[in-house]
Protein backbone atom coordinates (compact mmCIF):
# COMPACT_ATOMS: atom_id res chain seq x y z
CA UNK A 1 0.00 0.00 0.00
CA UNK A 2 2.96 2.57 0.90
CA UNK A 3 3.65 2.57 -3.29
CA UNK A 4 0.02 3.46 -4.00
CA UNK A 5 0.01 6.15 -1.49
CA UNK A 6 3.67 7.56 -2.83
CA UNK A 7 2.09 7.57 -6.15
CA UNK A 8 -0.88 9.41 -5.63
CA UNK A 9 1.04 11.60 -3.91
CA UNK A 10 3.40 11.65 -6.14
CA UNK A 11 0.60 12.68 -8.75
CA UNK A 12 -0.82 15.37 -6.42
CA UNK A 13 2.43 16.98 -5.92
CA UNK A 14 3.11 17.09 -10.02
CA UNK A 15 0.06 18.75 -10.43
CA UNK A 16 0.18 21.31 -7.95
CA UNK A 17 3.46 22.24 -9.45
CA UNK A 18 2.18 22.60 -13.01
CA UNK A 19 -0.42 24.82 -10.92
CA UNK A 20 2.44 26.69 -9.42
CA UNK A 21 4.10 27.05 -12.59
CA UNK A 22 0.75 28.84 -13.82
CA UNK A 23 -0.07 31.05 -11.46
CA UNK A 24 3.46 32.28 -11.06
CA UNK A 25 3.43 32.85 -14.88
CA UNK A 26 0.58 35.53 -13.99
CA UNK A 27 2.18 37.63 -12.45
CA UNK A 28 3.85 38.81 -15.92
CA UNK A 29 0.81 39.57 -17.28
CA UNK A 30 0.27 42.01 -14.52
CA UNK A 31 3.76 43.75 -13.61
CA UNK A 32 2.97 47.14 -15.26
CA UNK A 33 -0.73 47.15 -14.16
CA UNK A 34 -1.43 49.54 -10.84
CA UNK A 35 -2.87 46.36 -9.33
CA UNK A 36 -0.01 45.60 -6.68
CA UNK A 37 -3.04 43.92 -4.67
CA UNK A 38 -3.48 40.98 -7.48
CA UNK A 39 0.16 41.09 -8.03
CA UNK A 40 0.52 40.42 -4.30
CA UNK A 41 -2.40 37.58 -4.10
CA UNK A 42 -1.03 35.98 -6.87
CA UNK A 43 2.83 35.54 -5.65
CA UNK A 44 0.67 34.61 -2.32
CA UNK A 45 -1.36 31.81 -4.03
CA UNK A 46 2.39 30.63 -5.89
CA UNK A 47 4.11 30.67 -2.50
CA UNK A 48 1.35 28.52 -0.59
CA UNK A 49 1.39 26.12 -3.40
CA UNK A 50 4.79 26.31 -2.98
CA UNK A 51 4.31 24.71 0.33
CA UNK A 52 2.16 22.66 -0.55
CA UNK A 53 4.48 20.63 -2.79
CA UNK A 54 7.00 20.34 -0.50
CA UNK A 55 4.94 18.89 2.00
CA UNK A 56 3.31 16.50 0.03
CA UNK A 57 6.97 15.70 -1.50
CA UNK A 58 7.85 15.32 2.34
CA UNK A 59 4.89 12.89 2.52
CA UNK A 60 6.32 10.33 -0.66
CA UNK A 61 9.96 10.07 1.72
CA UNK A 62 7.74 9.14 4.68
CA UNK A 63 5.06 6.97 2.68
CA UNK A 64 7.93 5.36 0.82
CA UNK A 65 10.53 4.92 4.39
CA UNK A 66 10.58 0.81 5.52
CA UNK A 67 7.84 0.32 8.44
């Protein structure tokens, strides 16, 4: 069972960063608007996807660790 976990998991975490990817690649789009709010949500959303990779990347190690 610990492989089927570290997979989907593994799957979760890959899509999350494609999200990351995307959202970051807003933030382009909006440099020279007067919106420093969005611009500010948006690195926000990147960075707590951010996290959110790493911890499920955390989560593989321990799902894939012996016992």
């Amino acid at each position: 069972m610990p492989n089927a976990t570290a997979a989907e998991l593994s799957s979760a975490a890959e899509a999350i960063n494609g999200y990351q990817r995307r959202v970051g690649g807003l933030v382009a789009a909006h440099a020279n608007d007067d919106r420093d709010d969005l611009v500010a949500a948006i690195y926000e959303a990147e960075r707590s996807l951010a996290m959110a990779e790493r911890t499920l990347r955390r989560a593989i190690k321990l799902a894939n660790r012996s016992g």
